[in-house]
Protein backbone atom coordinates (compact mmCIF):
# COMPACT_ATOMS: atom_id res chain seq x y z
CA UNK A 1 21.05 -15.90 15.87
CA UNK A 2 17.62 -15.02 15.51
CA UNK A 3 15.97 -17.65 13.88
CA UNK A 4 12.72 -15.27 13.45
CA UNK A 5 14.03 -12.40 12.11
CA UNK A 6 15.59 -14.41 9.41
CA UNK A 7 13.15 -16.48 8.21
CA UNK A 8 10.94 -13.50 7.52
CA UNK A 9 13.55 -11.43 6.45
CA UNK A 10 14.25 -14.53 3.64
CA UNK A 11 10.72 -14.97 3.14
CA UNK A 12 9.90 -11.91 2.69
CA UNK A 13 12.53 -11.27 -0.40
CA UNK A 14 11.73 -14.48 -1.37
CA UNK A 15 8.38 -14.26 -2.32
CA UNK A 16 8.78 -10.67 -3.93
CA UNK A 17 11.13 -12.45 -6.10
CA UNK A 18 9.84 -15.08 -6.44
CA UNK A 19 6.61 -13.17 -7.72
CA UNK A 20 8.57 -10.98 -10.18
CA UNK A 21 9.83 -14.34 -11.29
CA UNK A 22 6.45 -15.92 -12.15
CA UNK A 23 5.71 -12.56 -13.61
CA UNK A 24 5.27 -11.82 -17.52
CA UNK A 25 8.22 -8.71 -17.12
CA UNK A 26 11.43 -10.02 -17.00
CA UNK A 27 13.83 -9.60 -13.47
CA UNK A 28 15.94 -7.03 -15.44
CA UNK A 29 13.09 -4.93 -15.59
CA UNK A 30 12.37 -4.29 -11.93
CA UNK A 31 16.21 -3.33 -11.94
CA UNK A 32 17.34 0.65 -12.04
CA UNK A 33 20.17 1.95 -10.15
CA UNK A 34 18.79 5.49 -10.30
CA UNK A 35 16.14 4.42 -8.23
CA UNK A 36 18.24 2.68 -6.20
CA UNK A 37 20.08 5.78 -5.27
CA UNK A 38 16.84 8.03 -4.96
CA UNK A 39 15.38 5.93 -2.48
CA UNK A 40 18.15 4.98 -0.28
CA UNK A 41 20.14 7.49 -0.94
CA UNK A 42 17.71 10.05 -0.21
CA UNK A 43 16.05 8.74 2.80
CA UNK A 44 19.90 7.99 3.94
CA UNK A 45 20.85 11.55 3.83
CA UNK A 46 17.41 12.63 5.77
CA UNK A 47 17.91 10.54 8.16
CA UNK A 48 21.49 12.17 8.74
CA UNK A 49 19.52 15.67 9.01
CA UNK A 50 17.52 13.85 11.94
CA UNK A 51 20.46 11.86 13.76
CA UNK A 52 24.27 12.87 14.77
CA UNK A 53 26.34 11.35 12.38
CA UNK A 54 28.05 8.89 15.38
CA UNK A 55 24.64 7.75 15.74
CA UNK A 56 24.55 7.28 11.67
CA UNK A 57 27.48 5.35 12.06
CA UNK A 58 26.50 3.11 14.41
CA UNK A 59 22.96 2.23 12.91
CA UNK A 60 24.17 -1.10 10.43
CA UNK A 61 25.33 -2.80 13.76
CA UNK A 62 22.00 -1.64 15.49
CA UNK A 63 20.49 -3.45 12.21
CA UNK A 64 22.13 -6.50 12.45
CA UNK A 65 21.35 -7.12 16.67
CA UNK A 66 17.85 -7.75 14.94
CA UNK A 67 19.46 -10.67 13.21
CA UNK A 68 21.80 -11.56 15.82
CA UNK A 69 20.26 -11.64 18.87
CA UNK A 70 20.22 -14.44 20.98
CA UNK A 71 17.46 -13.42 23.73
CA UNK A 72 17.71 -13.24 27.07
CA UNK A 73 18.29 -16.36 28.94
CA UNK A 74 16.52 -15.24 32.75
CA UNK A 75 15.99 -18.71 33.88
CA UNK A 76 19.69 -18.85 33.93
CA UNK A 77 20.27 -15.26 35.56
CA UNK A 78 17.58 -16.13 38.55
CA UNK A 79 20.08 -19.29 39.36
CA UNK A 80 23.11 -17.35 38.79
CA UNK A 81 21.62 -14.12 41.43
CA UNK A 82 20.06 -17.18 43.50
CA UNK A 83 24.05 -18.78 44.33
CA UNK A 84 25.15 -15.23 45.16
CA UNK A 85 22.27 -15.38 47.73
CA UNK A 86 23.06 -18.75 49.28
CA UNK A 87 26.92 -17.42 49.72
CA UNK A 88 26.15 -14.06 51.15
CA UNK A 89 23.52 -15.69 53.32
CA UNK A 90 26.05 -18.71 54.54
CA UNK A 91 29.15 -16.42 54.31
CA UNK A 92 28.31 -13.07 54.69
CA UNK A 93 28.17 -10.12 51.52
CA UNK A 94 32.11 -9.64 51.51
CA UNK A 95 32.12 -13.44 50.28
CA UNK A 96 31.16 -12.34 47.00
CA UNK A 97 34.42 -10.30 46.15
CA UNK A 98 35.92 -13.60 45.36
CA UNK A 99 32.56 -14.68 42.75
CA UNK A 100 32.41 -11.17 41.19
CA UNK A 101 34.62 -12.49 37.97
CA UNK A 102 32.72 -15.33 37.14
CA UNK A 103 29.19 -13.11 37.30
CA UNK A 104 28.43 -12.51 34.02
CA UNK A 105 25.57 -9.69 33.68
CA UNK A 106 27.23 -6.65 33.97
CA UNK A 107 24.30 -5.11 36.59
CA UNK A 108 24.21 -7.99 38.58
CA UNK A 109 28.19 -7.31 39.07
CA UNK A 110 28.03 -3.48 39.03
CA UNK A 111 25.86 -3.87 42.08
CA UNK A 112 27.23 -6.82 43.59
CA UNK A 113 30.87 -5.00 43.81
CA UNK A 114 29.14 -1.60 45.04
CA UNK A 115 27.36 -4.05 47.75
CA UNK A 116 31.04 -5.21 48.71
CA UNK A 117 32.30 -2.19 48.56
CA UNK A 118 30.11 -0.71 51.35
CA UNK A 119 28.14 1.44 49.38
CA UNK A 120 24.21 2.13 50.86
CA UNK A 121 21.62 0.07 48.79
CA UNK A 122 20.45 3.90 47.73
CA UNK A 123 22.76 4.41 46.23
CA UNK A 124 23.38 0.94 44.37
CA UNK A 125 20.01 1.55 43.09
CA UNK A 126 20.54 5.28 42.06
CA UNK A 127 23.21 3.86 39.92
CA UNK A 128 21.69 0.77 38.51
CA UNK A 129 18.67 2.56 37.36
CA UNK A 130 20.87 4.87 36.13
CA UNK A 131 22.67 2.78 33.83
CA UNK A 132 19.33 1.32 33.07
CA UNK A 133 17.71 4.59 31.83
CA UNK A 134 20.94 5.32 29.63
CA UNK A 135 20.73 1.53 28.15
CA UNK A 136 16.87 3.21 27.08
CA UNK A 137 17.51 6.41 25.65
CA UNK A 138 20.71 4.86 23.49
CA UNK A 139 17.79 1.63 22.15
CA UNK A 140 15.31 4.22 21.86
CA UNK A 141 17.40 6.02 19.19
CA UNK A 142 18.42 3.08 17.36
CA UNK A 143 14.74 2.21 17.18
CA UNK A 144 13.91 5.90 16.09
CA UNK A 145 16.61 6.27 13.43
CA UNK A 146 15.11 2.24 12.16
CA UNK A 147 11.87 4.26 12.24
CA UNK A 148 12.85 7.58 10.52
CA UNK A 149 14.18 5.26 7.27
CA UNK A 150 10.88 3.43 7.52
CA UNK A 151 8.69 6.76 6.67
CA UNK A 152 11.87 8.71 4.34
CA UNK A 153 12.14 5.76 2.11
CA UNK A 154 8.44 5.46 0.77
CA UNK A 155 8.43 9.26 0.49
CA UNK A 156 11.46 9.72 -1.46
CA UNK A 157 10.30 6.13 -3.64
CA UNK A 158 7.05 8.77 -4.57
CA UNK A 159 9.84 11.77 -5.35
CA UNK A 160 11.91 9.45 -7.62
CA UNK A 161 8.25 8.59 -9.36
CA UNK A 162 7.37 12.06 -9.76
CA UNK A 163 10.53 12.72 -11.21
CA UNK A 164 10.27 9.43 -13.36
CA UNK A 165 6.81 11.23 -14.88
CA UNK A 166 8.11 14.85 -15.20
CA UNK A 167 11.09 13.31 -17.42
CA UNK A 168 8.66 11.19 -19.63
CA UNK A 169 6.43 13.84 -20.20
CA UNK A 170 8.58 16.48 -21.25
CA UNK A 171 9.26 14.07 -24.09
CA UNK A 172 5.70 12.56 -26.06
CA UNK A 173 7.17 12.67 -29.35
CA UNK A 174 6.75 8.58 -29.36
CA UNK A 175 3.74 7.20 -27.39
CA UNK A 176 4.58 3.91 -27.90
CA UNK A 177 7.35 4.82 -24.90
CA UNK A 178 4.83 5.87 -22.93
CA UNK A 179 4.05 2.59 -21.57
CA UNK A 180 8.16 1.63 -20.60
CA UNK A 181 8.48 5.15 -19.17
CA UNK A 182 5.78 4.72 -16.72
CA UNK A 183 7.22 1.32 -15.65
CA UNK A 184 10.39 3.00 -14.45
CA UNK A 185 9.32 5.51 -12.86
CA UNK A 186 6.68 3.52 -10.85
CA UNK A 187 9.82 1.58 -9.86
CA UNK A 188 11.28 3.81 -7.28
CA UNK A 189 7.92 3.66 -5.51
CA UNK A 190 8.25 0.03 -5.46
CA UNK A 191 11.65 -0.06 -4.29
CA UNK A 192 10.42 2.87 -1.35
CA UNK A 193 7.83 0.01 -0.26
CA UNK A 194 10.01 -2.48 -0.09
CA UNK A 195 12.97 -1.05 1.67
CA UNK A 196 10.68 0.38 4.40
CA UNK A 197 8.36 -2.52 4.68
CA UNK A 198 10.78 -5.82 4.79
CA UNK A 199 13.57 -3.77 6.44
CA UNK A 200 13.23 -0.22 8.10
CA UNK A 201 9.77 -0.56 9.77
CA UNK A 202 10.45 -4.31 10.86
CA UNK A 203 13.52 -3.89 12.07
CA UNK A 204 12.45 -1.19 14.45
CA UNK A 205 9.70 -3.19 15.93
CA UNK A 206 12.07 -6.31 16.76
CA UNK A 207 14.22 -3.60 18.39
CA UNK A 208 11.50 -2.17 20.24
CA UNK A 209 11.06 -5.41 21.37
CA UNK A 210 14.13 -6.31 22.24
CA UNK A 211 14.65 -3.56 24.68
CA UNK A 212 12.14 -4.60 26.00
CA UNK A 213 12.81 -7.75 26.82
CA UNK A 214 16.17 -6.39 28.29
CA UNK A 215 14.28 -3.66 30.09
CA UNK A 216 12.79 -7.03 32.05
CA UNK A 217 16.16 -8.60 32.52
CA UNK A 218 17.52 -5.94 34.18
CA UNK A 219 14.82 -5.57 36.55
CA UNK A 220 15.42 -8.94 37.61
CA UNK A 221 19.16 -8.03 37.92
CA UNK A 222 18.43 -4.92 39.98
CA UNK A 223 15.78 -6.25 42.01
CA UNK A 224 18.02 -9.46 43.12
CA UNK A 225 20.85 -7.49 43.77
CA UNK A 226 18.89 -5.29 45.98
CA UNK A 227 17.58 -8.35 47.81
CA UNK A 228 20.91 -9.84 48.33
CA UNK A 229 22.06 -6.63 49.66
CA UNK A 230 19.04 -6.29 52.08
CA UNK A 231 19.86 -10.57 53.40
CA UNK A 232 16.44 -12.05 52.14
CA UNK A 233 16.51 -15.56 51.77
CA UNK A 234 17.82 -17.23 48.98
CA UNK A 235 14.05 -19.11 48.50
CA UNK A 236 12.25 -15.41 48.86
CA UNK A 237 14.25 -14.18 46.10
CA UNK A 238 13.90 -17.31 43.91
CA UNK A 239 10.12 -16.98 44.27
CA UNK A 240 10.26 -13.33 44.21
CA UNK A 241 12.30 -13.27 40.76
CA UNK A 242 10.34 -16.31 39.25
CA UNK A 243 7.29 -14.45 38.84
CA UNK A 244 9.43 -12.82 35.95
CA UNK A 245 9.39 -15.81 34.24
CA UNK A 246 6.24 -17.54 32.05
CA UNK A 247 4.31 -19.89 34.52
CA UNK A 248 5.71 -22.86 32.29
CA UNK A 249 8.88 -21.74 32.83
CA UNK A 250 8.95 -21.50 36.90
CA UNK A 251 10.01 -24.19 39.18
CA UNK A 252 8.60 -22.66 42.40
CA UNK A 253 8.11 -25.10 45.23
């Protein structure tokens, strides 16, 4: 769980609420389904002109990584890549067939099974920074479509207001209306700045970010599997991999 991410996702609601609350307008008042359905609705279905529809799909999971990720634990990952080193240097690289199970980043054991399976380190690395630039291009569109609803919902907030003032216009037989008509339609434009502002836009920054943390993982991953490949020491790569890792964080000798 992202301890973040929720705390200013709650705070966030919180103190709009909270603020409506303290407010002379009752709650009911900042409440209109038509809006509602203009705004995410309509920035919804624009998205969907953007995006396949698999990638549609798939978008409330992408959503709730923000909230669910745990972060990327490297400290444990350099000890993990570290053992592997210490076997293959003591035992030789086919030793690690029998440790490839109980490896549990999926690059580290991609390339650690392609090492014991004979295969050149060219082409280990071809095929890690392969799967590496995939892992990219499938976060970059989950960040784009988080993106896309950031900028459709505020626009199509402003269309629902538009439409809000064309409908109370056509109509000034009783100005003391007026006043109430305006409030609803301003509504949607409210709702378009909040959907985009406490979910859409922030979400897609804490993905951004958390590709790019990953992006750093896996060069650890790919860069200590290439070094156990090539026999460096186990102490090389430790130091080598540590410089990943905050200065706090190291335990270089």
């Amino acid at each position: 769980m992202d301890i973040a991410s929720l705390i200013g996702l709650l705070l966030a609601i919180g103190l709009i609420i909270g603020s409506m609350l303290l407010g002379t307008a009752p709650l009911s008042a900042f409440c209109d389904i038509p809006s509602v359905m203009v705004v995410v609705g309509g920035a919804i279905a624009a998205a969907l002109i953007c995006f396949p529809l698999g990638s549609m799909l798939k978008s409330p999971m992408i959503a709730l990584k923000v909230l669910l990720n745990k972060g990327e634990d490297r400290r444990t990952l350099i000890e993990q890549i570290v053992k592997l080193a210490e076997t293959a240097r003591r035992d030789g690289l086919l030793a690690l067939e029998s440790q490839i199970a109980e490896i549990d980043h999926p690059l580290v054991k991609t390339g650690i099974q392609m090492a014991v399976d004979g295969s050149t380190p060219e082409v280990v690395q071809e095929v890690l920074r392969t799967e590496v630039e995939a892992m990219q291009t499938r976060h970059r569109e989950g960040k784009s479509i988080m993106d896309q609803l950031g900028r459709f919902a505020p626009a199509y907030g402003m269309i629902g207001t538009l439409m809000g003032l064309i409908m109370m216009l056509q109509d000034m037989s009783d100005p003391s209306g007026i006043g109430a008509g305006m409030a609803v339609a301003l509504i949607t434009t409210l709702y378009g700045a909040i959907v985009a502002n406490v979910f859409f836009s922030p979400f897609a920054e804490k993905l951004g970010l958390i590709s790019r943390n990953e992006m750093v993982t896996m060069e650890i991953a790919i860069r200590g599997v290439m070094a156990i490949q090539s026999g460096e020491s186990p102490r090389a790569i430790d130091q080598k991999l540590q410089t990943f890792l905050p200065a706090k964080e190291r335990t270089l000798e």
